[in-house]
Protein backbone atom coordinates (compact mmCIF):
# COMPACT_ATOMS: atom_id res chain seq x y z
CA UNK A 1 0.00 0.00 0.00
CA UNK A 2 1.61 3.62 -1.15
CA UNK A 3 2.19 5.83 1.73
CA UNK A 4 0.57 9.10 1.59
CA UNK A 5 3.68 11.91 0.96
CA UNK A 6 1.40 14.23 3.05
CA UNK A 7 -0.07 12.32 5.61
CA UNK A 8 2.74 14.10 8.07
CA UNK A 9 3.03 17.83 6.65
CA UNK A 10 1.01 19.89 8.82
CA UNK A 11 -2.57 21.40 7.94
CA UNK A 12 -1.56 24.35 6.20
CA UNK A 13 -0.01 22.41 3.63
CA UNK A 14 -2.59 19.84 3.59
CA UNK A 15 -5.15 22.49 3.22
CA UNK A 16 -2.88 23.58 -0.10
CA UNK A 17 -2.48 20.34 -1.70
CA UNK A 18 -6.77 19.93 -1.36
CA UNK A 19 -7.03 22.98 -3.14
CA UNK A 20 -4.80 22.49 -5.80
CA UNK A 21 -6.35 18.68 -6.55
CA UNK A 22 -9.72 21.04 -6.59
CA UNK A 23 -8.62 22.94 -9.29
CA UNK A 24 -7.35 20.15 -11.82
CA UNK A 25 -11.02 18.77 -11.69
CA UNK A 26 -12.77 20.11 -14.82
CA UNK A 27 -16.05 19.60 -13.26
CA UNK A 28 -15.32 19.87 -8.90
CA UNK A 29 -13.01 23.35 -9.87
CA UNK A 30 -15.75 24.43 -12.45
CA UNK A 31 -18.71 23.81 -9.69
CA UNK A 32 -16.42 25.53 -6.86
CA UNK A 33 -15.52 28.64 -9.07
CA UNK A 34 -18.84 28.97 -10.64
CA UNK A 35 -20.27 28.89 -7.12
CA UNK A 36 -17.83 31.30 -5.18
CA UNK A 37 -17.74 33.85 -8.45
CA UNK A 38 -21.82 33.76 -8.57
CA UNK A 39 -23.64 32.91 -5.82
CA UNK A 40 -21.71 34.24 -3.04
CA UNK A 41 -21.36 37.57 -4.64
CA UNK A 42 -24.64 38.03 -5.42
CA UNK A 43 -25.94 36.49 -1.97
CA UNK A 44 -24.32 39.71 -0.72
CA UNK A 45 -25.37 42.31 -3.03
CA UNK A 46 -29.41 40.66 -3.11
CA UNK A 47 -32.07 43.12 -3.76
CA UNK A 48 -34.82 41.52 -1.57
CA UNK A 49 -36.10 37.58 0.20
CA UNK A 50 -37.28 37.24 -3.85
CA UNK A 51 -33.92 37.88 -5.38
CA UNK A 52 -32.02 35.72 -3.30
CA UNK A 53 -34.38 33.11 -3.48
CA UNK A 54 -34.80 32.66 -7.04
CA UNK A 55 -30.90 33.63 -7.25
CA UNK A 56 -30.18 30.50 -5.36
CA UNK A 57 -32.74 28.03 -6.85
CA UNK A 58 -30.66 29.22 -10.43
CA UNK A 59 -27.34 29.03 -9.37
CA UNK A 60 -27.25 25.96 -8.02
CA UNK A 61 -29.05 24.10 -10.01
CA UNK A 62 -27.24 25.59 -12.82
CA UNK A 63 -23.54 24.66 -11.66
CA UNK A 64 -25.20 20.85 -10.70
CA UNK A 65 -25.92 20.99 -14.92
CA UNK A 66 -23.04 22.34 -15.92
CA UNK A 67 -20.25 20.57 -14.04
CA UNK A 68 -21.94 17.04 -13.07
CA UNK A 69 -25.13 16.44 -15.38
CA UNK A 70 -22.76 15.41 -18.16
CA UNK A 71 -20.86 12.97 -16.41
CA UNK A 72 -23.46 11.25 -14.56
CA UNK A 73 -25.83 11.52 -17.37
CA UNK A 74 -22.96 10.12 -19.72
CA UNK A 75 -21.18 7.42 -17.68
CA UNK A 76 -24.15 6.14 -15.24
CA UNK A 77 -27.53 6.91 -16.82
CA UNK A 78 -26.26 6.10 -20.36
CA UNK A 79 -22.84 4.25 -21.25
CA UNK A 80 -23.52 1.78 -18.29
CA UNK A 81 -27.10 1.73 -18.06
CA UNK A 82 -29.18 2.55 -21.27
CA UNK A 83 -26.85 1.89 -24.06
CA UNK A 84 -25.28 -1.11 -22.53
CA UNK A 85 -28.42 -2.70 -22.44
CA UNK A 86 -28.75 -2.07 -26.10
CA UNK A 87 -25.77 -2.81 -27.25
CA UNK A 88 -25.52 -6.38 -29.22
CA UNK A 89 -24.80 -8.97 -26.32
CA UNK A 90 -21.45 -10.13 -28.41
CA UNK A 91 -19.56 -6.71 -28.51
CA UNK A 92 -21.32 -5.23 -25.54
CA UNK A 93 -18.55 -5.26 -23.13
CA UNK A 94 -15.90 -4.15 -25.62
CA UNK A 95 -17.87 -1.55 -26.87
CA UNK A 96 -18.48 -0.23 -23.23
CA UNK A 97 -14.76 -0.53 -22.59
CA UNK A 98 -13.77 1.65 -25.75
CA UNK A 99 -16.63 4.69 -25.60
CA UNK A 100 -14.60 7.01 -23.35
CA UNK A 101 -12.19 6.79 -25.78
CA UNK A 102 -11.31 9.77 -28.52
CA UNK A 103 -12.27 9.03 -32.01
CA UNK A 104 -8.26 8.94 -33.40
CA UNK A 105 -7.49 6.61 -30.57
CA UNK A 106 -10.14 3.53 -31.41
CA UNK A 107 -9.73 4.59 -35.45
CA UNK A 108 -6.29 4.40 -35.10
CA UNK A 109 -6.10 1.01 -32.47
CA UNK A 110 -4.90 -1.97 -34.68
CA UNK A 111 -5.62 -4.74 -32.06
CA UNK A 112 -9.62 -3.76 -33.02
CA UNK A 113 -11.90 -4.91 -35.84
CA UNK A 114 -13.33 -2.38 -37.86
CA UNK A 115 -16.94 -3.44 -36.91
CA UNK A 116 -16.21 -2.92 -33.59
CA UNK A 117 -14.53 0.73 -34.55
CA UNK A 118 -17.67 1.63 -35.95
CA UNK A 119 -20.06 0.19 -33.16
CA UNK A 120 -17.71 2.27 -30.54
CA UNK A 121 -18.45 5.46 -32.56
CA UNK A 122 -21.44 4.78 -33.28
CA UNK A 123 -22.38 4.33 -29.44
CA UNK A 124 -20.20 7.52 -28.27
CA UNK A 125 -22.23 9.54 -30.57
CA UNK A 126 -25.47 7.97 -29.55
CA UNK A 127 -24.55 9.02 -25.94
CA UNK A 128 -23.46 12.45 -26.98
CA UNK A 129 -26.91 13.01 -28.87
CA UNK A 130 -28.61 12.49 -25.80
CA UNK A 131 -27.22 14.20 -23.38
CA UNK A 132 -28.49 17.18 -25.76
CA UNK A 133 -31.08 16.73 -22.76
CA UNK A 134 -27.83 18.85 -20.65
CA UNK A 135 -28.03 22.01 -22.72
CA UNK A 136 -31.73 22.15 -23.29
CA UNK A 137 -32.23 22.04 -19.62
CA UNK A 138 -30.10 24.68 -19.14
CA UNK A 139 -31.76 26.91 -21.75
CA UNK A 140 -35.49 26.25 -20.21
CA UNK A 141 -33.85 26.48 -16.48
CA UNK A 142 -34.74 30.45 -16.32
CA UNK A 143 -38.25 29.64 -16.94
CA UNK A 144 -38.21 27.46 -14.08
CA UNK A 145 -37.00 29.93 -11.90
CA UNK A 146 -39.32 32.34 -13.36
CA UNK A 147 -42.44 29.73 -12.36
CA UNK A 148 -40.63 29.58 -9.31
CA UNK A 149 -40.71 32.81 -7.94
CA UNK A 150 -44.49 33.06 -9.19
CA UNK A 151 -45.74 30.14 -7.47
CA UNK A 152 -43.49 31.38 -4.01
CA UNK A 153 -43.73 34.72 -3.85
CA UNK A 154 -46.96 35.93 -6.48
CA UNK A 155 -44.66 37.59 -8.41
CA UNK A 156 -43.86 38.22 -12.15
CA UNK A 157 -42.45 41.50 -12.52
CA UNK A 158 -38.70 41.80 -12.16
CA UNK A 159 -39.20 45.63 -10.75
CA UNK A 160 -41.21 43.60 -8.12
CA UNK A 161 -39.05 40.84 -7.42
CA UNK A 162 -35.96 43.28 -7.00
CA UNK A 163 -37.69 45.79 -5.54
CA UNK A 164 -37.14 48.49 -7.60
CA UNK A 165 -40.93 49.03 -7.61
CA UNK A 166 -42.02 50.15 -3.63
CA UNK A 167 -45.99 50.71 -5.01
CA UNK A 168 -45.52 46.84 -6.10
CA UNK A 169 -48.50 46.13 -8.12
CA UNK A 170 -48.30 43.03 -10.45
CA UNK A 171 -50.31 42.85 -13.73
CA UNK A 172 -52.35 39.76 -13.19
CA UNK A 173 -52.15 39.68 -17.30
CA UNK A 174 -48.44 39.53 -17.01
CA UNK A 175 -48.63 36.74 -14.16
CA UNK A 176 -50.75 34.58 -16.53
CA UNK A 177 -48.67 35.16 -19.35
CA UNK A 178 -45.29 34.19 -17.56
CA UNK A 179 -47.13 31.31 -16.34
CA UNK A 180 -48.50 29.79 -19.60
CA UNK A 181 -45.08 30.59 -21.12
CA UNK A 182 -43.11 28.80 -18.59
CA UNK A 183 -45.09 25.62 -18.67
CA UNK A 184 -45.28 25.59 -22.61
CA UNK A 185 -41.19 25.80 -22.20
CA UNK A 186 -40.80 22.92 -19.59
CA UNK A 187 -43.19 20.56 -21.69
CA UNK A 188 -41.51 21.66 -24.74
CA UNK A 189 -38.06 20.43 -23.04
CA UNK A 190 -39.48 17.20 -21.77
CA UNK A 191 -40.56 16.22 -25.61
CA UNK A 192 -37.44 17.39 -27.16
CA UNK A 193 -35.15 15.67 -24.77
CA UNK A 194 -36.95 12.44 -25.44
CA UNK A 195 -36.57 13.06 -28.87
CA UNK A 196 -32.49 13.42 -28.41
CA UNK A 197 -32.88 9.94 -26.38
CA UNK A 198 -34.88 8.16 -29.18
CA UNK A 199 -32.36 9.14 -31.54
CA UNK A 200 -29.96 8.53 -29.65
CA UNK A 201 -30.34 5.00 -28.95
CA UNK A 202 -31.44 4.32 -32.69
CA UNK A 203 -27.89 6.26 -33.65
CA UNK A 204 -25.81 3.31 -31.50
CA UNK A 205 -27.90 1.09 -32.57
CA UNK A 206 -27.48 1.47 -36.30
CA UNK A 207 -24.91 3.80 -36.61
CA UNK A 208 -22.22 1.18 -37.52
CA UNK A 209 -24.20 -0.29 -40.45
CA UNK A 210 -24.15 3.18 -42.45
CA UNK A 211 -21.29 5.15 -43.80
CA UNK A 212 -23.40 7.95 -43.86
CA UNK A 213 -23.99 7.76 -39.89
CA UNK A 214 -20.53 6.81 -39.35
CA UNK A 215 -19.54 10.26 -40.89
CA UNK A 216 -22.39 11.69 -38.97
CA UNK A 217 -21.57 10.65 -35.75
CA UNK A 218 -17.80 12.07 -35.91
CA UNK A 219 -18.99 15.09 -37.03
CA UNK A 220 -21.29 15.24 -34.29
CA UNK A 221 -18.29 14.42 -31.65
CA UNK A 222 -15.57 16.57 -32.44
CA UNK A 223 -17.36 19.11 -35.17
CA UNK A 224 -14.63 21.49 -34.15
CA UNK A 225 -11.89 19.45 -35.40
CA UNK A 226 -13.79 18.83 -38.83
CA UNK A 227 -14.15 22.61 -39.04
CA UNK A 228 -10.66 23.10 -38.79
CA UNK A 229 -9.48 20.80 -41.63
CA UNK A 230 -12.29 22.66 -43.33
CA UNK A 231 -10.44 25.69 -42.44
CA UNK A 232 -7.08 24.14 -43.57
CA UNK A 233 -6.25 23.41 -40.01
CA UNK A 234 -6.59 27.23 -38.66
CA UNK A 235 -7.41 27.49 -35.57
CA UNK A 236 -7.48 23.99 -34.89
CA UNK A 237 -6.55 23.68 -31.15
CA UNK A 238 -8.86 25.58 -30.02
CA UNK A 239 -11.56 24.49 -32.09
CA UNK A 240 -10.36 20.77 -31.04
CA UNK A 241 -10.48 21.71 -27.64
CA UNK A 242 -13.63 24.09 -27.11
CA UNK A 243 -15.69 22.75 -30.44
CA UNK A 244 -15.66 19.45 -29.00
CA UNK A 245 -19.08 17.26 -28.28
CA UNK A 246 -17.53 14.37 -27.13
CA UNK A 247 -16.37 13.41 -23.59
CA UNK A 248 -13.07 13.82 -22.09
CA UNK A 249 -11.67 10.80 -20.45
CA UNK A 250 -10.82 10.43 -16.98
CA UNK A 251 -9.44 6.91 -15.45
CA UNK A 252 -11.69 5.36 -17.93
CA UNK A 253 -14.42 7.15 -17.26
CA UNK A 254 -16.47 9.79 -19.28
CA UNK A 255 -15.97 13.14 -18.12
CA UNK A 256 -16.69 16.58 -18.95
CA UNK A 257 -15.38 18.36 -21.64
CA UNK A 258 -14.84 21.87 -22.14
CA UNK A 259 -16.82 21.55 -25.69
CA UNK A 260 -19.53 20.42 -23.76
CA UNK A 261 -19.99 23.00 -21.45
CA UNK A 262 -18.81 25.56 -23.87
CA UNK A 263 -22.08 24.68 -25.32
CA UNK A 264 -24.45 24.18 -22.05
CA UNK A 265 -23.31 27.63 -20.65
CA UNK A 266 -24.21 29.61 -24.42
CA UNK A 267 -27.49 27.83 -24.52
CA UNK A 268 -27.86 29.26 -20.78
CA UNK A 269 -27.58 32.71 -22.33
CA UNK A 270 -30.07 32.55 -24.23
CA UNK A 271 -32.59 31.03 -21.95
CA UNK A 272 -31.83 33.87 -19.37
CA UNK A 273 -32.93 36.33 -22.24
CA UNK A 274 -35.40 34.87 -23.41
CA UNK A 275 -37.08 34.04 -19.87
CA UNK A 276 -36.44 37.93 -19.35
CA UNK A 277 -38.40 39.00 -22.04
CA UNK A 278 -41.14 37.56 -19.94
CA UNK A 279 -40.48 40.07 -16.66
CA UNK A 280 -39.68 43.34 -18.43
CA UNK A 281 -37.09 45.36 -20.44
CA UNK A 282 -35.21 46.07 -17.38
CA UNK A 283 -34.87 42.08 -16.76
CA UNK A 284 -33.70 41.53 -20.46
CA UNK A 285 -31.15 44.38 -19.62
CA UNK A 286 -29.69 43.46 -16.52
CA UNK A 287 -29.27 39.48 -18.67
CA UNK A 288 -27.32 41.44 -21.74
CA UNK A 289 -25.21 43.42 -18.98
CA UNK A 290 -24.19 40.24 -16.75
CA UNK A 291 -24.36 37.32 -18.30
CA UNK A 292 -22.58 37.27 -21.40
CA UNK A 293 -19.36 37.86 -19.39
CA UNK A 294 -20.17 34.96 -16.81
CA UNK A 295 -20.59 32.77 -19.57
CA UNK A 296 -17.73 33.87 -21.04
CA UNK A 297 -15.71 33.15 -17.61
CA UNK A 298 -17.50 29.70 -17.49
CA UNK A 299 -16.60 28.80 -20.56
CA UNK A 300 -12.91 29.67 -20.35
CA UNK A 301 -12.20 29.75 -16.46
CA UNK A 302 -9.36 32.01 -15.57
CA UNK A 303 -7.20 30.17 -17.81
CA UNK A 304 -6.63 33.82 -20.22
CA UNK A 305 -5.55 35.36 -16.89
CA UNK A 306 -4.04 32.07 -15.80
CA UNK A 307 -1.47 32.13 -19.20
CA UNK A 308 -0.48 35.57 -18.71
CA UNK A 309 0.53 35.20 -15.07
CA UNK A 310 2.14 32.33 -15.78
CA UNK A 311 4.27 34.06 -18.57
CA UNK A 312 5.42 36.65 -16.48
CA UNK A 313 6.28 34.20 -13.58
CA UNK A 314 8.60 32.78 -16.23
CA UNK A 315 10.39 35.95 -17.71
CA UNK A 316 11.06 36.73 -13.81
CA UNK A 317 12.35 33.04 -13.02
CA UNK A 318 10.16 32.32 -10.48
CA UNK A 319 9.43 28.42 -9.68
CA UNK A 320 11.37 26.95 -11.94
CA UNK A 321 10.94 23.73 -10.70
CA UNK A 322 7.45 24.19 -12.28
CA UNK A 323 7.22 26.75 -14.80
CA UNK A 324 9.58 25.19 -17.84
CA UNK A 325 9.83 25.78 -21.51
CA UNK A 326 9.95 22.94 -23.48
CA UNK A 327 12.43 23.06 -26.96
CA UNK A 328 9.50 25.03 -28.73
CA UNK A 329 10.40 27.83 -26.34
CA UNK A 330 6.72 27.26 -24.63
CA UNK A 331 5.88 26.71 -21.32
CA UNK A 332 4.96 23.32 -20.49
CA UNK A 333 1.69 22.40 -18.68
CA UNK A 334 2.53 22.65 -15.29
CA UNK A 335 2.88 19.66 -13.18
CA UNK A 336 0.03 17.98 -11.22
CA UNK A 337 -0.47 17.74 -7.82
CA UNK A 338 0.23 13.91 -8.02
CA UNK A 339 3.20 14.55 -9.72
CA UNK A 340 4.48 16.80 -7.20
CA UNK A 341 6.33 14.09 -5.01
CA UNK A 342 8.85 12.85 -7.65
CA UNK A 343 9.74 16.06 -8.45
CA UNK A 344 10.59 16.63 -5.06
CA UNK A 345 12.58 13.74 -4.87
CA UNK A 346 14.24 14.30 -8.06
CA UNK A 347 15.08 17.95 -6.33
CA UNK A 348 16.12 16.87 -3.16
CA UNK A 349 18.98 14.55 -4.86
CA UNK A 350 20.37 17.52 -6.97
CA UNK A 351 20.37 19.85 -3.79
CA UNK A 352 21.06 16.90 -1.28
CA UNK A 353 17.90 18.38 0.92
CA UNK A 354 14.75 16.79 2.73
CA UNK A 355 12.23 15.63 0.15
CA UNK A 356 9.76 16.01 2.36
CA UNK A 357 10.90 20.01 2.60
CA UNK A 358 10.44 20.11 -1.23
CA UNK A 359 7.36 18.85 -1.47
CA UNK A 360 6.15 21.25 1.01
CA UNK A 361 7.38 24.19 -0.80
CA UNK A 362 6.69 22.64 -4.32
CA UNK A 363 2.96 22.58 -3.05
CA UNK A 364 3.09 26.47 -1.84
CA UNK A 365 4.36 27.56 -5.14
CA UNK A 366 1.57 25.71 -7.26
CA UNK A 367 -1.21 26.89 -4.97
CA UNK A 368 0.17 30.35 -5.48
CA UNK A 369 0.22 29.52 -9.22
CA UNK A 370 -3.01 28.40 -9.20
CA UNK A 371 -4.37 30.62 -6.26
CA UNK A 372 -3.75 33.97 -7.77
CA UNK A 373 -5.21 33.70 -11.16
CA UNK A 374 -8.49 31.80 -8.87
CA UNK A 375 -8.85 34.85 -6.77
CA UNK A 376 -8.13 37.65 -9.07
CA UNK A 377 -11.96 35.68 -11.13
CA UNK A 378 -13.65 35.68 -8.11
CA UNK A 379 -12.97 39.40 -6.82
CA UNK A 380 -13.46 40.57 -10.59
CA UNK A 381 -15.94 37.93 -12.16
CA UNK A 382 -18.14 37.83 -8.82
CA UNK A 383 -18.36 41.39 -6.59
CA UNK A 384 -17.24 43.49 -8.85
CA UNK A 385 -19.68 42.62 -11.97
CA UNK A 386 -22.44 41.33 -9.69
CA UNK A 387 -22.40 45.26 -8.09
CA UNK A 388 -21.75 46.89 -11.29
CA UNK A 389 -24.85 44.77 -12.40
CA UNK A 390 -27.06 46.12 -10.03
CA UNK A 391 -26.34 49.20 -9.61
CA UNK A 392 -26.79 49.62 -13.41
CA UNK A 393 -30.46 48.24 -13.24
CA UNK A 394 -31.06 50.63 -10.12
CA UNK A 395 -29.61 53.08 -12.48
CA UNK A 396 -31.66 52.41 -15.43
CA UNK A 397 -34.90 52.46 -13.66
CA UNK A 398 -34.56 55.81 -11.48
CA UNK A 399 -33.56 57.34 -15.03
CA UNK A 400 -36.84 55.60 -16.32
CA UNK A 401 -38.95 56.64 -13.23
CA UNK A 402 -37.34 60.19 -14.44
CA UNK A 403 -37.92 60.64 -17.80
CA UNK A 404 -41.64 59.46 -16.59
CA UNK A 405 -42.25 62.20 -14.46
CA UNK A 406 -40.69 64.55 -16.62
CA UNK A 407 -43.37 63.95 -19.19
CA UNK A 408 -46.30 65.07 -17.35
CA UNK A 409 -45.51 68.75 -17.31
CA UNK A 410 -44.90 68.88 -20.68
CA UNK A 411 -48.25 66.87 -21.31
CA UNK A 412 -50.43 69.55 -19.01
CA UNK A 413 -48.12 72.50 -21.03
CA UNK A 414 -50.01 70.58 -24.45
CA UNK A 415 -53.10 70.24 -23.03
CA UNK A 416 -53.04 74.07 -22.05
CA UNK A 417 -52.57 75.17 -25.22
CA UNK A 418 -55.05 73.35 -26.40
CA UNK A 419 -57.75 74.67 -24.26
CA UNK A 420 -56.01 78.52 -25.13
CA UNK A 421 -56.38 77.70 -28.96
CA UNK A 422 -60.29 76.22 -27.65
CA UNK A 423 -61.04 79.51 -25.96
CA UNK A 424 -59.97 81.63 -28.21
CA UNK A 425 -61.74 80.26 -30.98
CA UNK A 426 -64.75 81.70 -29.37
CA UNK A 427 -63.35 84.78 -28.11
């Protein structure tokens, strides 16, 4: 049994080496981030019992379908459960065994038959098409909340729910209306999610037997890629890497990919607005003014902050244990945390220290290289745009309670003259 390298460093460093395991989690970091950079932020700066409520019924939810829907959904409900079962009892277990794999790897694995190439595919593309159910959740989620804070608190306008209004009067019309909508959306979601299922399964099923689907399910897993050779190969790690349907693999297992949640967190967008248009302009406003840059930070992390600080780490020599350029003169991923103890072995023997003493400091400096970049997105990302955010709506309705007021003398200054040009008619 391996001995733990940390099981006798003391808590701070424990507490270091958690939080850098945290952070090379796609899905744990993601859901941590997400939740310190959004909820917490706005849990502060809440408008009202309404706001926070419905806040927190969003944001949650949200980061549980962003982060973990896809690799439950994928690797429980559907690679071992659904698709297994439908799988042909003869290839079923090698099929299973090969699905978190990337397409190049079983196309380009010799010790496979073709048939079971295209079976693999075939079935990683089924699984793909329907966990479509992941995004279109997302998109309907903000008419859930919407029915949410109807049902809870008999409210549909957003001037009531953030208080912006103190008369608050809701338009029964309005309630009806966001009601009706938000039911059509949900049932809408239910049928077209079984409809991504359906295919789904009929897509593993058959998918092998037609060069047509074959070509259709790649496409469908990695459209980025096929894009780029479109493209003549511009652009093609990053549309590998962020226009990619498939699953990442992890020990295995399916896990989440940044393709995927690329796409979840867009389709989120557009939900918010829509369910906006629903609640009022100023709703739809405070979306267009928020949003687009959380799902921008979702999408990407603080990996464009994360590169720079990394760069100028480099150019100053710091941590060069860990921050190395490779013979392309770039820097080289840095090391994970489970790689951390041989490198502090390997360092002790050059130096002729305590290993033990490297690995301690080798953990500080890749929490700090992780830690800054982390912090820098959640005092930016989180308090400063969540109270930019509202102060902007608070902003936008005083100047619209404003403008209102302003109109009346100007209407009694028309009607005056109207009653002048009356009067004098006569005179």
């Amino acid at each position: 049994m391996a001995i733990n390298p940390y099981s006798a460093m003391d808590g701070g460093t424990k507490v270091l080496n958690a939080f850098i395991k945290s952070q090379e989690n796609l899905s744990s970091t993601r859901f941590i981030q997400d939740t310190a950079t959004n909820w917490l932020p706005k849990a502060v700066f809440s408008r009202s019992k309404e706001d926070f409520a419905e806040m927190s019924f969003l944001e949650f939810i949200e980061s549980g379908i962003f982060y973990f829907a896809a690799p439950i959904m994928g690797e429980h409900v559907f690679r071992n459960g659904i698709f297994k079962a439908a799988q042909n009892p003869s290839a079923r277990e090698k099929v299973n065994e090969l699905i978190p794999k990337s397409v190049d790897a079983i196309k380009n694995n010799k010790a496979i038959s073709e048939s079971l190439k295209r079976r693999s595919i075939a079935a990683k593309a089924g699984i793909t098409l329907a966990c479509a159910c992941i995004p279109i959740a997302e998109y309907n989620l903000s008419f859930a909340k919407n029915l949410f804070t109807l049902k809870t608190f008999k409210k549909a306008d957003f001037n009531n729910v953030v208080i912006l209004n103190k008369n608050q009067k809701e338009d029964p019309k309005r309630q009806e209306r966001v009601e009706k909508h938000s039911k059509n959306q949900l049932k809408k979601a239910a049928i077209y999610s079984g409809t991504a299922l359906i295919g789904g399964l009929l897509l593993a099923k058959f998918g092998a037997k037609s060069d047509k689907l074959q070509k259709f399910s790649e496409n469908l897993l990695e459209p980025g890629k096929n894009l780029s050779k479109k493209m003549g190969g511009k652009g093609e790690k990053f549309l590998s890497e962020y226009g990619k349907l498939d699953f990442d693999e992890e020990k295995g297992k399916l896990a989440l990919s940044k393709g995927q949640l690329a796409l979840t967190a867009i389709s989120g967008l557009f939900g918010y607005s829509k369910a906006a248009e629903d609640r009022g302009e100023l709703d739809k406003k405070e979306v267009w003014t928020r949003v687009p840059l959380v799902v921008f930070y979702t999408i990407f992390g603080s990996s464009l902050f994360d590169s720079g600080f990394k760069k100028a780490l480099s150019k100053k020599g710091k941590f060069p244990d860990l921050i190395q350029k490779g013979k392309d003169g770039k820097l080289k991923e840095i090391p994970k945390s489970v790689d951390l103890p041989e490198i502090a072995k390997t360092v002790s023997k050059a130096k002729n220290t305590n290993a033990a003493d490297e690995l301690k400091r080798l953990t500080k400096e890749k929490a700090f290289i992780t830690g800054v970049p982390y912090a820098f997105s959640l005092l930016f990302m989180g308090f400063s745009l969540s109270l930019i955010s509202r102060l902007w709506t608070q902003y936008r309705y005083n100047k619209m309670q404003k403008e209102n007021i302003q109109d009346f003398p100007e209407q009694n200054k028309k009607f005056k003259n109207n009653l002048d040009d009356v009067f004098s008619a006569f005179a």
